[in-house]
PDB file of N, CA and C in Angstrom:
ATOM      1  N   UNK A   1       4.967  30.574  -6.062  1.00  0.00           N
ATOM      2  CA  UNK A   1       5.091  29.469  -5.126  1.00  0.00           C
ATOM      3  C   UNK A   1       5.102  28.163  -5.908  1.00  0.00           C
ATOM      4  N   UNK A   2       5.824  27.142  -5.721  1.00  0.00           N
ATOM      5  CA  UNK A   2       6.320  25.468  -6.479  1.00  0.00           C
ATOM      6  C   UNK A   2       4.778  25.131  -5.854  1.00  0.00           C
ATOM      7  N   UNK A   3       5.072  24.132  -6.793  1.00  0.00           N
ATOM      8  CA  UNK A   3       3.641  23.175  -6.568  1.00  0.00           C
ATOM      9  C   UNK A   3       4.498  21.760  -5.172  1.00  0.00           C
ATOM     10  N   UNK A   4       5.607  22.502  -4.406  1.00  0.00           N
ATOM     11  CA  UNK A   4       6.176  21.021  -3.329  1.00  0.00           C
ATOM     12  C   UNK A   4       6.218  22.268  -2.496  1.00  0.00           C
ATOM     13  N   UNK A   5       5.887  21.606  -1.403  1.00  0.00           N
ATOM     14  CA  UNK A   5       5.653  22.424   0.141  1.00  0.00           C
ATOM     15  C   UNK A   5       7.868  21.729   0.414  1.00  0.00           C
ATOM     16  N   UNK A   6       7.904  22.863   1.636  1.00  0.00           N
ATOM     17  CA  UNK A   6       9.334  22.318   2.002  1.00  0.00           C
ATOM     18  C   UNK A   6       9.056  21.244   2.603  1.00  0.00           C
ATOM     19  N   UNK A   7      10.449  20.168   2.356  1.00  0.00           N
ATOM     20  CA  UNK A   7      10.441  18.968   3.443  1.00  0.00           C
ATOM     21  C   UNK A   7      10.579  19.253   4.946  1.00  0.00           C
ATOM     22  N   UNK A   8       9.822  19.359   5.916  1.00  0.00           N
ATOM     23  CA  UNK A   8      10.554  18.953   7.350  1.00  0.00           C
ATOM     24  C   UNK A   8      11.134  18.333   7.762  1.00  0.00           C
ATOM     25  N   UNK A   9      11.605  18.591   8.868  1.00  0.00           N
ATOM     26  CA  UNK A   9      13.035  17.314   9.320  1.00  0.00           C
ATOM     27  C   UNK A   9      11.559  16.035   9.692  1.00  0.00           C
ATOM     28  N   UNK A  10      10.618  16.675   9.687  1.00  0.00           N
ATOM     29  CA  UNK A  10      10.092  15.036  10.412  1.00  0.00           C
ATOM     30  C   UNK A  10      10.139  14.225   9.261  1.00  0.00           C
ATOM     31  N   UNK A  11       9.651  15.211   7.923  1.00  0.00           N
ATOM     32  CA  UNK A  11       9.385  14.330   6.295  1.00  0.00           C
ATOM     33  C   UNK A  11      10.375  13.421   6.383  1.00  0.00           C
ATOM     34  N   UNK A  12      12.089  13.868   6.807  1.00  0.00           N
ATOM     35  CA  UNK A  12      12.993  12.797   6.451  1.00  0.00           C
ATOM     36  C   UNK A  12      13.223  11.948   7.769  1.00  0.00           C
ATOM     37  N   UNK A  13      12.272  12.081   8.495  1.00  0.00           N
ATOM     38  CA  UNK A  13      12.366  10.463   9.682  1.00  0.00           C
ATOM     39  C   UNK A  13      11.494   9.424   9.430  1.00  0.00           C
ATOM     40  N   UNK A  14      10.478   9.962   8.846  1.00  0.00           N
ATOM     41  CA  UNK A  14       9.470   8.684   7.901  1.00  0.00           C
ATOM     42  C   UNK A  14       8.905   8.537   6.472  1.00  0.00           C
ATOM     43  N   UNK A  15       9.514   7.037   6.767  1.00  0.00           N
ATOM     44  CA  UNK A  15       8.938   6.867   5.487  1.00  0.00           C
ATOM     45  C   UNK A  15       7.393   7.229   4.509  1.00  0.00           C
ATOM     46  N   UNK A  16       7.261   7.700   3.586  1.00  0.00           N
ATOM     47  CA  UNK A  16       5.942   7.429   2.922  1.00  0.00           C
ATOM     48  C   UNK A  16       5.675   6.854   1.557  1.00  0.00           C
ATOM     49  N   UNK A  17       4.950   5.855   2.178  1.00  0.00           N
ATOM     50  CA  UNK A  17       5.365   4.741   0.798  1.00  0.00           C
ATOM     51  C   UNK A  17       3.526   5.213   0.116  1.00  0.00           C
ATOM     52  N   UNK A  18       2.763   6.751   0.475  1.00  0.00           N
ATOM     53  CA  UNK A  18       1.908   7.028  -0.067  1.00  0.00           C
ATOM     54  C   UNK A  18       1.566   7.643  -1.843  1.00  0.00           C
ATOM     55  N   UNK A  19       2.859   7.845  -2.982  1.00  0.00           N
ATOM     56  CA  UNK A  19       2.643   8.276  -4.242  1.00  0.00           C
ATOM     57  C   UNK A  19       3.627   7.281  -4.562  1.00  0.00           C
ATOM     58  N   UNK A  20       3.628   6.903  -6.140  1.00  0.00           N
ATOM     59  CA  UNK A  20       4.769   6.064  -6.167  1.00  0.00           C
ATOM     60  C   UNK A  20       5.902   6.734  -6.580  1.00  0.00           C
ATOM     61  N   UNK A  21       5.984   8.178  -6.583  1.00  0.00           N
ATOM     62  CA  UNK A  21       7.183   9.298  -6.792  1.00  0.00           C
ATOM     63  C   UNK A  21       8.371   9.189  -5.273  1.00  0.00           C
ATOM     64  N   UNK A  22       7.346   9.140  -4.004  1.00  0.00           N
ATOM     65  CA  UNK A  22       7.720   9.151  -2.244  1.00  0.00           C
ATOM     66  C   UNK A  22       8.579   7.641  -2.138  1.00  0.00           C
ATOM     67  N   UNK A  23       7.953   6.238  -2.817  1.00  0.00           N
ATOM     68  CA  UNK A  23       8.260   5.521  -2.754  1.00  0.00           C
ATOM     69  C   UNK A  23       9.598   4.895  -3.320  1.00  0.00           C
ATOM     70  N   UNK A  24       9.636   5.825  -5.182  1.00  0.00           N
ATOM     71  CA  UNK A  24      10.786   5.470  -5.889  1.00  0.00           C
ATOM     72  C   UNK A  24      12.068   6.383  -4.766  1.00  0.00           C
ATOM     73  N   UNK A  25      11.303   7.116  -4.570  1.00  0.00           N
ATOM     74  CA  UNK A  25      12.485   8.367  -3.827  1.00  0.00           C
ATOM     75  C   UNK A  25      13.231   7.937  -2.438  1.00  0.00           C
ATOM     76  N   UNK A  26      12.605   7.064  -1.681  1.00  0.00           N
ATOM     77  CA  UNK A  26      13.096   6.467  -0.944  1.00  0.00           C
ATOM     78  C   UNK A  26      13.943   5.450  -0.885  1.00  0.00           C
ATOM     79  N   UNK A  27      13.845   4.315  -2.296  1.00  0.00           N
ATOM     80  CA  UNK A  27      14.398   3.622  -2.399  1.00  0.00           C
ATOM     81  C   UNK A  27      15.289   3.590  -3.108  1.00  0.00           C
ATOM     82  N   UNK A  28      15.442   4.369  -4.216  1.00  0.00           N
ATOM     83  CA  UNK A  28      16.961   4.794  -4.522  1.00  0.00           C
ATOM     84  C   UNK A  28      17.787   5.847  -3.209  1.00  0.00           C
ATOM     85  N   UNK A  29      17.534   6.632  -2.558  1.00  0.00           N
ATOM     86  CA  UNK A  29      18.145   6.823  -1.451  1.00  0.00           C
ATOM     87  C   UNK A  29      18.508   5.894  -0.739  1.00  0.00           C
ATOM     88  N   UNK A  30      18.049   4.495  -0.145  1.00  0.00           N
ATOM     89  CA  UNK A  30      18.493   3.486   0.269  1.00  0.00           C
ATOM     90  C   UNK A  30      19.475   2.396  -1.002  1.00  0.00           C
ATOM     91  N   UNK A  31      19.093   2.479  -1.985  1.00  0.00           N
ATOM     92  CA  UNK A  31      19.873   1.689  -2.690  1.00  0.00           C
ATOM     93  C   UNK A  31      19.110   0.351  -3.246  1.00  0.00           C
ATOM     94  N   UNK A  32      17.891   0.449  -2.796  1.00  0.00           N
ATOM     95  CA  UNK A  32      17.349  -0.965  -3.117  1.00  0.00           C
ATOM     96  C   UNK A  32      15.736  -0.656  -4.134  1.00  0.00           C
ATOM     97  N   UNK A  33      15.208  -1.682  -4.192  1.00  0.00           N
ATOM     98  CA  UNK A  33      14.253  -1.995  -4.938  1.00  0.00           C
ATOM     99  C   UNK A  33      12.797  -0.869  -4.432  1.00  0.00           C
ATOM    100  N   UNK A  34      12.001  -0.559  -4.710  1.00  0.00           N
ATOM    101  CA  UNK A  34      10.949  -0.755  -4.368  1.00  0.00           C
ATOM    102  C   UNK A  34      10.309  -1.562  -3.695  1.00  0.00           C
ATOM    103  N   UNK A  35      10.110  -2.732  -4.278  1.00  0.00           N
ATOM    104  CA  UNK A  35       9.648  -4.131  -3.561  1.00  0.00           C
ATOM    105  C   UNK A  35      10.304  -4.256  -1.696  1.00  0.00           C
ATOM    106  N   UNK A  36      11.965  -4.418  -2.012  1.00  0.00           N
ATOM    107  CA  UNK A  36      12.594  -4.587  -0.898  1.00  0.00           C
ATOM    108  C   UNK A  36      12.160  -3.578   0.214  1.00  0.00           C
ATOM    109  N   UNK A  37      11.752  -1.754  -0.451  1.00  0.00           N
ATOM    110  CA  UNK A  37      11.727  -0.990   0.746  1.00  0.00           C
ATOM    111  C   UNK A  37      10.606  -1.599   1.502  1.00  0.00           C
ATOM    112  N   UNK A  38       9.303  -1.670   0.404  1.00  0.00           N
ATOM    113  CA  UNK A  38       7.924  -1.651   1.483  1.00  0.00           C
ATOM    114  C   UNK A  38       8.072  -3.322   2.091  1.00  0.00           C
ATOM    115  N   UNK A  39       9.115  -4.233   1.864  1.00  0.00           N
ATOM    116  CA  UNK A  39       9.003  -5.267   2.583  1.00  0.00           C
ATOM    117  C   UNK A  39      10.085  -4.712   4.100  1.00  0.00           C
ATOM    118  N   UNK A  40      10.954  -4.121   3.936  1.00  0.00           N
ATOM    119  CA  UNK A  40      11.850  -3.628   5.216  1.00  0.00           C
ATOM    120  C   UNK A  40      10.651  -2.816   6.086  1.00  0.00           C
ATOM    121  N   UNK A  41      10.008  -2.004   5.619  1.00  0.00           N
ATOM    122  CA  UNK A  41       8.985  -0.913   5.994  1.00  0.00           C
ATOM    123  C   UNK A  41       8.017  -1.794   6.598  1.00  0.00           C
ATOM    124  N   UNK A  42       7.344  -2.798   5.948  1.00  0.00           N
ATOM    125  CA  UNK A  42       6.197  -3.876   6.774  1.00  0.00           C
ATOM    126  C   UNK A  42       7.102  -4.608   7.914  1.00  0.00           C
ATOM    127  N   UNK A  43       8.688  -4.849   7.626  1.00  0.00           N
ATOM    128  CA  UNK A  43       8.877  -5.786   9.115  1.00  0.00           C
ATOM    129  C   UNK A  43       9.612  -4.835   9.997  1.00  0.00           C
ATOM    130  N   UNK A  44       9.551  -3.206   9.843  1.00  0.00           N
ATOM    131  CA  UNK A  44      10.405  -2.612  11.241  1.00  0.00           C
ATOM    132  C   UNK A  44       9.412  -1.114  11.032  1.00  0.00           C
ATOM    133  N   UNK A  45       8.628  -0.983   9.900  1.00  0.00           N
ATOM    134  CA  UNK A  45       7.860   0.434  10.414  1.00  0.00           C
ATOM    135  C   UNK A  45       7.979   1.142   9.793  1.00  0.00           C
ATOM    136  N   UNK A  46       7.320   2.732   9.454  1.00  0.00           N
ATOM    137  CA  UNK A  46       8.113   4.092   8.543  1.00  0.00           C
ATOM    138  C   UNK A  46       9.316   4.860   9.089  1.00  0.00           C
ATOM    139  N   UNK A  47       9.976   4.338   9.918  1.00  0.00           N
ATOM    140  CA  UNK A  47      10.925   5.389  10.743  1.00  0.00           C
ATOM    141  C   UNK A  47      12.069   4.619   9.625  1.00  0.00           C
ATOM    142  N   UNK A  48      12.454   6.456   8.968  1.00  0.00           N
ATOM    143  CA  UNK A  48      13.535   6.124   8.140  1.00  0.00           C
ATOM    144  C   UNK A  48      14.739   5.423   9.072  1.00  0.00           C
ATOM    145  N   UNK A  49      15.501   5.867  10.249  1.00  0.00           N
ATOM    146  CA  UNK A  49      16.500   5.333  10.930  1.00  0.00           C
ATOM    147  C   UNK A  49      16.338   3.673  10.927  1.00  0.00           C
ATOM    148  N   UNK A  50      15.145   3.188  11.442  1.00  0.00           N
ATOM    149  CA  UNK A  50      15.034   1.758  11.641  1.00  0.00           C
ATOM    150  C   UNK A  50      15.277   0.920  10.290  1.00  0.00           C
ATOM    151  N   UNK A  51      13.964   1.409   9.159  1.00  0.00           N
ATOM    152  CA  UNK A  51      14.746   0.776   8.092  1.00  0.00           C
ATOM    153  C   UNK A  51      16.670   0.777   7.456  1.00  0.00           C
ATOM    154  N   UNK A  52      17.252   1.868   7.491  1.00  0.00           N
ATOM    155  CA  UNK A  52      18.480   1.829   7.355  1.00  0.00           C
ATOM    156  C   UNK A  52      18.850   0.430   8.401  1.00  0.00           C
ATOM    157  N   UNK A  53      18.979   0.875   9.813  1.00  0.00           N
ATOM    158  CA  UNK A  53      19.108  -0.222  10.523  1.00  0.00           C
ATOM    159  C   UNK A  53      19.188  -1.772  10.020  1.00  0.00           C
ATOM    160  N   UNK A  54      17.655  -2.316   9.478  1.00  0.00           N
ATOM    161  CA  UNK A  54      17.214  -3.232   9.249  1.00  0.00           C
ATOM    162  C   UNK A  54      18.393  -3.723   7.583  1.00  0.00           C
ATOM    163  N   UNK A  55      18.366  -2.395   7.131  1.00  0.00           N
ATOM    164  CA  UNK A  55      19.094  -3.037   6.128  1.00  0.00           C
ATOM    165  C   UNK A  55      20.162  -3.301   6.075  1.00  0.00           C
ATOM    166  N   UNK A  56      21.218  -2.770   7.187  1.00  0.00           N
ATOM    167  CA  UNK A  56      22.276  -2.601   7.042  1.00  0.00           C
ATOM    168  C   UNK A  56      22.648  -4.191   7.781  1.00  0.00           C
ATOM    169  N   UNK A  57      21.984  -4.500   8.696  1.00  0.00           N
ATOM    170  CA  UNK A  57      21.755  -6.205   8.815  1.00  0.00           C
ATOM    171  C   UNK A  57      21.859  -7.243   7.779  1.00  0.00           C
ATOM    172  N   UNK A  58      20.844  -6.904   6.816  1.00  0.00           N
ATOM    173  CA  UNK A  58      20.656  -8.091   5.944  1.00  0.00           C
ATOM    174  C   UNK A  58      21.150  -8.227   5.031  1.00  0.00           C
TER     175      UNK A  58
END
């Protein structure tokens, strides 16, 4: 057995900005910084859909 449990579909509806492995991983999937995710993440939430949203705005 891997030392990573499988992702669930819920893993990929929110964000977790809890290891900084979850955090880099999110934000190269979006395309942006670190910095930029957990500032998109503080003004719309962990729901991966909303941040896309938010970014695709600004």
């Amino acid at each position: 057995m891997s030392g990573y449990p499988r992702k669930s579909g819920l893993d990929r509806k929110l964000i977790s900005l809890c290891g900084p492995h979850e955090a880099r991983g999110w934000a190269e999937a979006f395309g942006i910084s670190e910095t930029q995710l957990r500032a998109a993440v503080a003004a719309v939430g962990y729901s991966a859909e909303k941040v896309r949203e938010y970014l695709r705005k600004r």
